[in-house]
Protein backbone atom coordinates (compact mmCIF):
# COMPACT_ATOMS: atom_id res chain seq x y z
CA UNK A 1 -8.68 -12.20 38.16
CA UNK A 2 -12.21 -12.67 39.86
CA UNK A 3 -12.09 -13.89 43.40
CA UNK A 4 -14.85 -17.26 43.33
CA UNK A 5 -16.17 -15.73 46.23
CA UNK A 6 -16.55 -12.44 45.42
CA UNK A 7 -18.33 -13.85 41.60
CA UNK A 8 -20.47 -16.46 44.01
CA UNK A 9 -21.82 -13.07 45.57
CA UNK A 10 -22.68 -10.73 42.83
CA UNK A 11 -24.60 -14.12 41.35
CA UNK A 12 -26.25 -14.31 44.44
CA UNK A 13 -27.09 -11.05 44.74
CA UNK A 14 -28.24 -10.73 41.21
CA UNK A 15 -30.05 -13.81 41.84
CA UNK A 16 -32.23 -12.07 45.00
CA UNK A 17 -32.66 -9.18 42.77
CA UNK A 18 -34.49 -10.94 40.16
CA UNK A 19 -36.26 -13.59 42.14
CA UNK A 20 -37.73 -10.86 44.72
CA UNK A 21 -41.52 -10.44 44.19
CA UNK A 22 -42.88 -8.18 46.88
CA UNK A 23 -43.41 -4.16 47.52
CA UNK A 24 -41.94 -1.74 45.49
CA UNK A 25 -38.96 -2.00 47.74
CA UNK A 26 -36.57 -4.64 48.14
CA UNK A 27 -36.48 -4.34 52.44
CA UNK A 28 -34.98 -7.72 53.35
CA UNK A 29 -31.83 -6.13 50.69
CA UNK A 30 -31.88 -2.83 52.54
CA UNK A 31 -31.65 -4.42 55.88
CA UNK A 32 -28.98 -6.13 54.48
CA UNK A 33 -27.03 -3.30 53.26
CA UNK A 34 -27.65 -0.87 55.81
CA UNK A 35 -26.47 -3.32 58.42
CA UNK A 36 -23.04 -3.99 55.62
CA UNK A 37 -23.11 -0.21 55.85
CA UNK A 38 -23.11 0.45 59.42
CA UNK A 39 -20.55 -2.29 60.33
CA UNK A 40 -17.68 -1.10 57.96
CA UNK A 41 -18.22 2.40 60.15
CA UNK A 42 -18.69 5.76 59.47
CA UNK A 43 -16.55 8.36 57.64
CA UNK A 44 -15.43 10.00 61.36
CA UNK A 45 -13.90 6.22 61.33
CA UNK A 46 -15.91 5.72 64.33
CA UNK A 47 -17.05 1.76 64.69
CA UNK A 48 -19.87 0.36 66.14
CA UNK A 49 -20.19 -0.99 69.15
CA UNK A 50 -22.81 -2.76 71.20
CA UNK A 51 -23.91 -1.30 74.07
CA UNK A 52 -21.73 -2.02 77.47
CA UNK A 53 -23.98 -1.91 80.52
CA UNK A 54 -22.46 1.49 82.47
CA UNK A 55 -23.62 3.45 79.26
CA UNK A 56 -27.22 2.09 79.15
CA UNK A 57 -27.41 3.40 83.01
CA UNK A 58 -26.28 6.15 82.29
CA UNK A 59 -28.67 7.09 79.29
CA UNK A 60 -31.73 5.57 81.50
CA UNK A 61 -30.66 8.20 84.12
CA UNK A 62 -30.53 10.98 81.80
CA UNK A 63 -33.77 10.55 80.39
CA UNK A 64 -35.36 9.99 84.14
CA UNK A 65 -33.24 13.65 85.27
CA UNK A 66 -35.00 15.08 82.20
CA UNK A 67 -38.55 13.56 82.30
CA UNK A 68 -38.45 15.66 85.93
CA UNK A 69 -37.36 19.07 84.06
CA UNK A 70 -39.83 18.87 81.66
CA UNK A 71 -42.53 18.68 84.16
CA UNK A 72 -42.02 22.42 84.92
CA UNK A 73 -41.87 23.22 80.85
CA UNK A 74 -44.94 21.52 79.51
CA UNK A 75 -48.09 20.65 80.66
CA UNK A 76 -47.96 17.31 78.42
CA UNK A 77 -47.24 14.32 80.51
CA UNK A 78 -44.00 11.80 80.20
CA UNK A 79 -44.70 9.96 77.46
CA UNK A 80 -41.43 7.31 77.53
CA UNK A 81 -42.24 4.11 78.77
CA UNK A 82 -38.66 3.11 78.71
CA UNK A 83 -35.39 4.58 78.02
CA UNK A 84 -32.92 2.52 75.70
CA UNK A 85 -29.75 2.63 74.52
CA UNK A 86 -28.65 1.62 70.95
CA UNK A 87 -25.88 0.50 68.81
CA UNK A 88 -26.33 2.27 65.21
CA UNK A 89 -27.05 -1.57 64.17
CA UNK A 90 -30.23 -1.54 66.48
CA UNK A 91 -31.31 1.78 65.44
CA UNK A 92 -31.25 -0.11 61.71
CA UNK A 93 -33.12 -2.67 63.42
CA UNK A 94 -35.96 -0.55 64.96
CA UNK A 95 -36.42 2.10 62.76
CA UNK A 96 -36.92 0.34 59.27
CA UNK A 97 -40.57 -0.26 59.97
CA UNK A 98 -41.01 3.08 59.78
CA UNK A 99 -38.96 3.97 56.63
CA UNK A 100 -40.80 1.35 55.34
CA UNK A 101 -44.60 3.51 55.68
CA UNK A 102 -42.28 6.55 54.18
CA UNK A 103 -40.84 4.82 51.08
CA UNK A 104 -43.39 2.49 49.86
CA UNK A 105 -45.49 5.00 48.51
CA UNK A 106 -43.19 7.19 46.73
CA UNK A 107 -41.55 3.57 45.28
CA UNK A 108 -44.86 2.58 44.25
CA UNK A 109 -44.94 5.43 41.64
CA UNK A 110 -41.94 4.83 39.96
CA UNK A 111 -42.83 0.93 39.76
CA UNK A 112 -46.25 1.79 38.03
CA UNK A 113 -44.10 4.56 35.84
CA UNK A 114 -41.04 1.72 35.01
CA UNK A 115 -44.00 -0.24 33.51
CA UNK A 116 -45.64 2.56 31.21
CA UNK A 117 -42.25 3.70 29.55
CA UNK A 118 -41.65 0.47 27.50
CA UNK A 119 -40.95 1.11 24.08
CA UNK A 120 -43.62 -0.31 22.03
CA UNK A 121 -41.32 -3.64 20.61
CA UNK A 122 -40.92 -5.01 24.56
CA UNK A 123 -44.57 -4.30 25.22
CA UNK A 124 -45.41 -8.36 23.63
CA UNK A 125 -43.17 -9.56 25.80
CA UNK A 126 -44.09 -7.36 29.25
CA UNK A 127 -45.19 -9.39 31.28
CA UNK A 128 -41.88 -11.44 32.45
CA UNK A 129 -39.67 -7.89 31.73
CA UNK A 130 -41.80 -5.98 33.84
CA UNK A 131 -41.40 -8.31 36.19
CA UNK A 132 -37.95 -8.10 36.12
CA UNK A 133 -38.03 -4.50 36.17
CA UNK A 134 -40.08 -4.43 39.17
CA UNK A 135 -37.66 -6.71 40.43
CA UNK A 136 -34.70 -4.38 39.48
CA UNK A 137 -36.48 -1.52 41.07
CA UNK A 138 -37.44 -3.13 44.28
CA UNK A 139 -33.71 -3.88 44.81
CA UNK A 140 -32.23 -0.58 43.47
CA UNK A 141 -34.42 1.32 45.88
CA UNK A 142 -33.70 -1.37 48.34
CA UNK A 143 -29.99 -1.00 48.18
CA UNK A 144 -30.09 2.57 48.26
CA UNK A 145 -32.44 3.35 50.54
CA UNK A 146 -30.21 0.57 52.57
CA UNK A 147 -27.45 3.13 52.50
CA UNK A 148 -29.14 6.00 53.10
CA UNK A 149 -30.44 4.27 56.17
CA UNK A 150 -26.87 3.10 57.14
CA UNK A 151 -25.32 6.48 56.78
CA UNK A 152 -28.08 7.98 58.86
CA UNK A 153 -27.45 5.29 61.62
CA UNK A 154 -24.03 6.51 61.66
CA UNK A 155 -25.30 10.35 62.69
CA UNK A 156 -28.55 9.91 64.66
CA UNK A 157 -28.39 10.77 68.36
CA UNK A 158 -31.88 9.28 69.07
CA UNK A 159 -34.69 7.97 67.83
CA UNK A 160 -36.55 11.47 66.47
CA UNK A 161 -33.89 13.44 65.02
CA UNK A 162 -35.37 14.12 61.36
CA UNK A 163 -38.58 15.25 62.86
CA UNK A 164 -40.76 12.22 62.83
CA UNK A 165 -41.15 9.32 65.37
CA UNK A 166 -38.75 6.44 63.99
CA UNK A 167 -38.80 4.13 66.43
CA UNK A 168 -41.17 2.24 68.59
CA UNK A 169 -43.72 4.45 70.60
CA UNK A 170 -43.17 4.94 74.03
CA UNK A 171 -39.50 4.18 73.80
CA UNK A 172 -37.37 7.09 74.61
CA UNK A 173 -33.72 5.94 72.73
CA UNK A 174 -30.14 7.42 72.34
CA UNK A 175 -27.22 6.27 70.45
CA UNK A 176 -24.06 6.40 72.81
CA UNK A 177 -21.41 5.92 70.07
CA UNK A 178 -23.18 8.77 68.26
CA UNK A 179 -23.43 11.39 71.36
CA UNK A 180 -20.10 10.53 71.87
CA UNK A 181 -18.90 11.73 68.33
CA UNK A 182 -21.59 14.64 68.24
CA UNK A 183 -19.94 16.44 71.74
CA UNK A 184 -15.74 15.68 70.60
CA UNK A 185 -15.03 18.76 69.78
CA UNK A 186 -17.70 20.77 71.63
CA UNK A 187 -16.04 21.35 74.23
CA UNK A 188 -18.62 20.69 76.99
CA UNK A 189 -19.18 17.94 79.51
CA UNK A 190 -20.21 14.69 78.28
CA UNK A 191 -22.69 14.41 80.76
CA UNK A 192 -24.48 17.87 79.72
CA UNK A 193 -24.31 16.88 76.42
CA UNK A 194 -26.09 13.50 76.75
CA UNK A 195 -28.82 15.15 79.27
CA UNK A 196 -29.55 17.92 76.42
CA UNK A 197 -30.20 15.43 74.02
CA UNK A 198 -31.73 13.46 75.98
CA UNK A 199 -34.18 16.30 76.88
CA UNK A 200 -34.81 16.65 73.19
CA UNK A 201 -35.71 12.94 72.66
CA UNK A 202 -37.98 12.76 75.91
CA UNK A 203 -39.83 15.76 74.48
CA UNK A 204 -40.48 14.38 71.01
CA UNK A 205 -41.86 11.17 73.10
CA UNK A 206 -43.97 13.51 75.06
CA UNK A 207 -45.84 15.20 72.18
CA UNK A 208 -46.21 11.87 70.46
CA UNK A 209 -47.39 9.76 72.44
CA UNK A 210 -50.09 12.63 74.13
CA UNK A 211 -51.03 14.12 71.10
CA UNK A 212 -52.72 11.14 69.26
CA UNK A 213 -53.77 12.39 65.81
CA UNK A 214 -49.70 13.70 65.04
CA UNK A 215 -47.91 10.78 64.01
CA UNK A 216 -50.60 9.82 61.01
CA UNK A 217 -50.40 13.48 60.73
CA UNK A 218 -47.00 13.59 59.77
CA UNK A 219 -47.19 10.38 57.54
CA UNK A 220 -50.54 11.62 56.03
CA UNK A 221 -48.27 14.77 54.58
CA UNK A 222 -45.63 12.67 53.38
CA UNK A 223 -48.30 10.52 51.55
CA UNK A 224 -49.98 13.51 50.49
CA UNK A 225 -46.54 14.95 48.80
CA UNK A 226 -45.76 11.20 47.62
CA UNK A 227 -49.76 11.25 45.58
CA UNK A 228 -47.95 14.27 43.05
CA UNK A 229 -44.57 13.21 42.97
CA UNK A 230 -44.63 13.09 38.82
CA UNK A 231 -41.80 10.74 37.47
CA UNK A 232 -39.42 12.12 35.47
CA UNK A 233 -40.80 9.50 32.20
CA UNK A 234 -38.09 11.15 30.09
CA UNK A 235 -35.52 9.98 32.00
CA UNK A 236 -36.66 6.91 32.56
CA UNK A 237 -37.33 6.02 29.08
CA UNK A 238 -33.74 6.68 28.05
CA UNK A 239 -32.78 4.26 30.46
CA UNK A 240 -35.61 1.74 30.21
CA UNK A 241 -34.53 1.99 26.46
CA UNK A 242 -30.58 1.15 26.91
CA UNK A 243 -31.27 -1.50 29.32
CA UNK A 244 -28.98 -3.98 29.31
CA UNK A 245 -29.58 -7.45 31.37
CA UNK A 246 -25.98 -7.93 31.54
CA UNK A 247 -25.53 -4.48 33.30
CA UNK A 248 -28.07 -4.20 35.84
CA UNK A 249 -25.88 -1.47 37.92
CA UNK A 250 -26.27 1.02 34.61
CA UNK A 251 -29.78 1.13 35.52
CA UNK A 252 -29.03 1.91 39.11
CA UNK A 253 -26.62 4.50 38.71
CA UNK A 254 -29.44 5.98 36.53
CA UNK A 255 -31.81 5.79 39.13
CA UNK A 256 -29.17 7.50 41.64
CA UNK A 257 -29.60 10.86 39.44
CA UNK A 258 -32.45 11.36 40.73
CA UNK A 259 -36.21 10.27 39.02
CA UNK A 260 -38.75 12.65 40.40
CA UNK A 261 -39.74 16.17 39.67
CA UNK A 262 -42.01 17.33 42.13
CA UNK A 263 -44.77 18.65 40.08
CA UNK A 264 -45.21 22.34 40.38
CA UNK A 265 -49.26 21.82 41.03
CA UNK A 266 -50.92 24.17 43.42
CA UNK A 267 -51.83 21.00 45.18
CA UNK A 268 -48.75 19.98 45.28
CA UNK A 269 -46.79 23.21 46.65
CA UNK A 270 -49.44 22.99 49.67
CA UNK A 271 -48.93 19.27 50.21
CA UNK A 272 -45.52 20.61 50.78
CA UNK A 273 -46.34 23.60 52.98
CA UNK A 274 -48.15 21.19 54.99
CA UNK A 275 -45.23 19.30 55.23
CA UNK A 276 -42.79 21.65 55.97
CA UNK A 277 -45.22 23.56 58.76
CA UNK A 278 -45.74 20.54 60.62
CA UNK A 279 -42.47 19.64 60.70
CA UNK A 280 -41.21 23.19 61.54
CA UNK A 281 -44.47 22.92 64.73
CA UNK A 282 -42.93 19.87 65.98
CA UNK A 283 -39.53 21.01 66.33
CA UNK A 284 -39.82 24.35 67.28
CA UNK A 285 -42.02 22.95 69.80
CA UNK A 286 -39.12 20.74 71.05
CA UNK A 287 -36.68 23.02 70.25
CA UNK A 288 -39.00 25.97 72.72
CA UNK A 289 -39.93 23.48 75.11
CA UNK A 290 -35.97 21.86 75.96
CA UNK A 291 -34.81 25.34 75.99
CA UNK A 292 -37.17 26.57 79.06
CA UNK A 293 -35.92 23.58 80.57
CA UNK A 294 -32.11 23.62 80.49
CA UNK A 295 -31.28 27.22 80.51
CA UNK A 296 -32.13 27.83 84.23
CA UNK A 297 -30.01 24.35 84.74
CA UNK A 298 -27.32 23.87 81.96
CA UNK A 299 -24.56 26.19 81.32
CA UNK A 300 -24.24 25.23 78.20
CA UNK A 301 -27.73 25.20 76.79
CA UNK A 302 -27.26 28.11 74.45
CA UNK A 303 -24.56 26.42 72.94
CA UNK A 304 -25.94 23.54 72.21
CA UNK A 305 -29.55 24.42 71.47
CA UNK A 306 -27.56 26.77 68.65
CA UNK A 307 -25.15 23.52 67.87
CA UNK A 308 -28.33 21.58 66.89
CA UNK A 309 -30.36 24.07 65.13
CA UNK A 310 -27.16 24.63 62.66
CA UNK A 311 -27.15 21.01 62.25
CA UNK A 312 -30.51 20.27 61.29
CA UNK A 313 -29.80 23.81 58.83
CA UNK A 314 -27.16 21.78 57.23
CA UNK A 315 -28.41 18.39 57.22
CA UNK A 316 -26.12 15.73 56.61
CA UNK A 317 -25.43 13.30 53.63
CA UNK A 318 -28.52 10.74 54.52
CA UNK A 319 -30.69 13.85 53.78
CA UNK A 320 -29.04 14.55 50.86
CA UNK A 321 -29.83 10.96 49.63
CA UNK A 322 -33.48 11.10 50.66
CA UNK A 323 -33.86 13.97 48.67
CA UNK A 324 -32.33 12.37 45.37
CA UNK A 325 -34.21 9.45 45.98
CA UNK A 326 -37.89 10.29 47.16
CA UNK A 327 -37.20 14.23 45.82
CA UNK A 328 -37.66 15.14 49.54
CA UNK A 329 -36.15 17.14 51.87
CA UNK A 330 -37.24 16.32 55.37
CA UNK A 331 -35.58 19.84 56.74
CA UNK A 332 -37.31 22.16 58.94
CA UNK A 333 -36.72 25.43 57.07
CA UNK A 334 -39.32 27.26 59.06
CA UNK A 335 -37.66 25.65 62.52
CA UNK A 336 -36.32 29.19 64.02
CA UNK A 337 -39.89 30.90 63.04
CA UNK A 338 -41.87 28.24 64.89
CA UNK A 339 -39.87 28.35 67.85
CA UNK A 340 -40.52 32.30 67.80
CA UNK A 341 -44.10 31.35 67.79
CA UNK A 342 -44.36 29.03 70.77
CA UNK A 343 -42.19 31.30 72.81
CA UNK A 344 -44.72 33.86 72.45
CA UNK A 345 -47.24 31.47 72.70
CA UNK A 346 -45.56 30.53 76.30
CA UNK A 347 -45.38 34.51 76.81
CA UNK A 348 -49.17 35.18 76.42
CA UNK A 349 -50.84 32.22 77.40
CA UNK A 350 -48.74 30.19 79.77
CA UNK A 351 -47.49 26.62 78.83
CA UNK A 352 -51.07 25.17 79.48
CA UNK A 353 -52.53 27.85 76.98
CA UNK A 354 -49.45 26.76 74.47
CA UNK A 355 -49.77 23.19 75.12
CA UNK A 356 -53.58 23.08 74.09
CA UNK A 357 -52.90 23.91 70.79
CA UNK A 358 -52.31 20.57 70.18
CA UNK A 359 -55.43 19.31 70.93
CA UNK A 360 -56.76 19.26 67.21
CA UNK A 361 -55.02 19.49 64.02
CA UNK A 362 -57.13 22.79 62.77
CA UNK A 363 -55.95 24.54 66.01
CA UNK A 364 -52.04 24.68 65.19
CA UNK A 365 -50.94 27.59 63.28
CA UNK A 366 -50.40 27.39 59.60
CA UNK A 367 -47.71 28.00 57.14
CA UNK A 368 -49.19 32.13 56.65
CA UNK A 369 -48.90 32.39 60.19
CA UNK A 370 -45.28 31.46 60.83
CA UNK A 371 -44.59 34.58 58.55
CA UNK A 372 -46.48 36.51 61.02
CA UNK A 373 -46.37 35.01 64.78
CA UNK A 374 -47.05 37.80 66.67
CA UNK A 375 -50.41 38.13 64.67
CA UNK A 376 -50.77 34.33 65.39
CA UNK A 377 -50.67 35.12 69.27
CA UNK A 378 -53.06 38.53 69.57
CA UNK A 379 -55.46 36.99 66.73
CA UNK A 380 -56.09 33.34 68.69
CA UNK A 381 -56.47 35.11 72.00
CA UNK A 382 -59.29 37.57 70.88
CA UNK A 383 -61.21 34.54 68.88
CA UNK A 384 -60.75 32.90 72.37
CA UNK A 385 -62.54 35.14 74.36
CA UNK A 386 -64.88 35.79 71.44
CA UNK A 387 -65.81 32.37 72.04
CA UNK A 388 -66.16 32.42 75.61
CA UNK A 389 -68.68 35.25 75.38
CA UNK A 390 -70.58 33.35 72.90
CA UNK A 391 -70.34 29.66 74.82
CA UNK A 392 -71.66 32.24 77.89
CA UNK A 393 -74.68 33.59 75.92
CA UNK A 394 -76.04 30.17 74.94
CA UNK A 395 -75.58 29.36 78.57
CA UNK A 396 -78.05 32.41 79.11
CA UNK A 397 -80.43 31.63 76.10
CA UNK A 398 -79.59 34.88 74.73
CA UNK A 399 -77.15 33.82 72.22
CA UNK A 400 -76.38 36.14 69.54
CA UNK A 401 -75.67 35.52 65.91
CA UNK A 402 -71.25 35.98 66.08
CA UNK A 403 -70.25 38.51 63.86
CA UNK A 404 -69.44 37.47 60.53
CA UNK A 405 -66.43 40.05 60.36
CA UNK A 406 -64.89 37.46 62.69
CA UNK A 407 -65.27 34.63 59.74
CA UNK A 408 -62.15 36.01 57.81
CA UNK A 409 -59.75 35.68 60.56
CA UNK A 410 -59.01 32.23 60.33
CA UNK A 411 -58.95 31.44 56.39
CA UNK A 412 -55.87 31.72 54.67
């Protein structure tokens, strides 16, 4: 027998499906369910907590400690403001802005594609079943996007671990409950393992918030993949076609398969190399940068440098879902590669000469050259001093035309 309360909130929630009219994703319905997700806990059985005010000292002091050891490893300035501590329910909280700029666009294809795939009998009466559709959509991406967001909350450390900036600039952030978890069975001090990550997230803030043009970098590629994501219409017209009103969860279990097929476009295999690079550049940066500073200092920062990169190898079941539902996996392949590169980098040119590679987009190596760093290295310091030479002629008047031999180096 059905429980009145349990029928009053499947009408409900049937009722904010169908009466939602905004974006192609329903986000007041994945707050909702990633907050529903995150307070019946985690699979490690682990529940949230809020956050007791000896732990948020102690995560303010970490990131201060290692703010000062990054000094000596980069030349980019502190770029955390603050240093907060968060429940998984505030990381829901804070990050969904930014999930939001990720998922719109890719959910704004497969609303325009849900329309185009009526059969030709429901295209008299579109207008209100599109509508509903959209509807549909909005809340089956909203609910599962919701859990994929809830999930994640339950194995972030910080604010940055998948790469891009999440949360709020300027706000260096760790997750206690989740640190806590992450070092159980690690068998190293709590306090080393809260400073490492710490180190990690203060890093991420660093090359954020100094190198301006990244962050709309990183979204831009996203975008940029999002632009040839090609619906599956197949697909979707077998289930557009057996919809059934009465059975709106048939349609989202449909959904759950899995819609897109990345089309296999030369445009589209270098929106995904773009991708992928700058991803790899930002945390092989990190990944370079936290290791000069905690090997001299932390015993165990081979362990966990290695702990981390086999994590982010892995990548948990949140990435799994993003993959299935945007047909995109936000994982570093190229991560070991790039942090060969800036270690050589460091080698040759010192952390300044490293560093300044970030001062324009065109500058940072590409995909070709993470197959071949030490080419990267020898190549960028001869163009350097080619320039030099020339920047000194003009000086002189006597400028020469540059050799055109020199063109080739840098195209692809």
């Amino acid at each position: 027998s059905l429980n009145p309360t349990d029928l009053g909130a499947a009408f409900q929630q049937l009722g904010q499906m169908l009466s939602y009219e905004g974006g192609p994703v329903n986000w007041d319905m994945a707050k909702q369910i990633a907050r529903q997700t995150v307070s019946q806990g985690t699979s490690d059985g682990i529940k949230d907590t809020s956050v007791g005010p000896a732990e948020r000292t102690a995560v303010e002091e970490a990131v201060r400690l290692a703010d000062l050891w990054l000094d000596d490893a980069t030349s980019l300035p502190s770029g955390a403001g603050s240093a907060v501590a968060w429940s998984r329910a505030e990381w829901v909280e804070a990050t969904l802005p930014a999930w939001q700029e990720l998922v719109d666009p890719v959910a704004e294809r497969v609303g325009a594609a849900m329309g185009d795939v009526l059969p030709e009998e429901m295209q008299a009466m579109a207008g209100p079943l599109i509508g509903m559709m959209r509807s549909m959509g909005g809340a089956m991406f909203g609910t599962q996007i919701g859990q994929a967001v809830g999930v994640l909350a339950g194995e972030v450390v910080g604010s940055t671990d998948i790469g891009l900036p999440l949360g709020p600039a300027g706000k260096a952030a760790l997750l206690p409950v989740n640190i806590e978890s992450f070092g159980k069975d690690l068998g190293v001090p709590k306090e080393e393992v809260r400073l490492y990550l710490a180190l990690r997230e203060a890093a991420h803030q660093r090359l954020f918030a100094h190198v301006p043009w990244l962050r709309s970098h990183l979204y831009g590629a996203v975008e940029g993949y999002a632009r040839g994501i090609k619906v599956d219409t197949a697909k979707l017209e077998d289930v557009v076609g057996q919809f059934d009103p009465q059975n709106p969860e048939q349609l989202q279990d449909a959904l759950q398969q899995g819609m897109f097929q990345p089309e296999d476009t030369p445009e589209q295999k270098a929106a995904l190399a773009r991708l992928e690079t700058a991803l790899a550049l930002v945390e092989g940066w990190v990944d370079a940068v936290v290791h000069a500073a905690a090997k001299p200092r932390l015993s165990s920062a081979d362990a966990l440098r290695e702990t981390l990169r086999r994590r982010r190898a892995t990548g948990g079941p949140a990435e799994q879902t993003f993959a299935t539902l945007i047909g995109l996996e936000l994982r570093p392949r190229r991560l070991r590669d790039a942090s060969r590169l800036w270690a050589s980098l460091t080698d040759a040119r010192g952390v300044d000469g490293r560093d300044a590679l970030w001062s324009h987009p065109d500058m940072l190596p590409t995909a070709s050259d993470l197959d071949d760093p030490d080419g990267f290295v020898h190549r960028e310091q001869l163009d350097f001093s080619e320039l030099d030479k020339m920047l000194g002629e003009a000086a002189d008047g006597s400028a020469e035309k540059p050799d055109p031999k020199k063109k080739d180096d840098d195209t692809e």
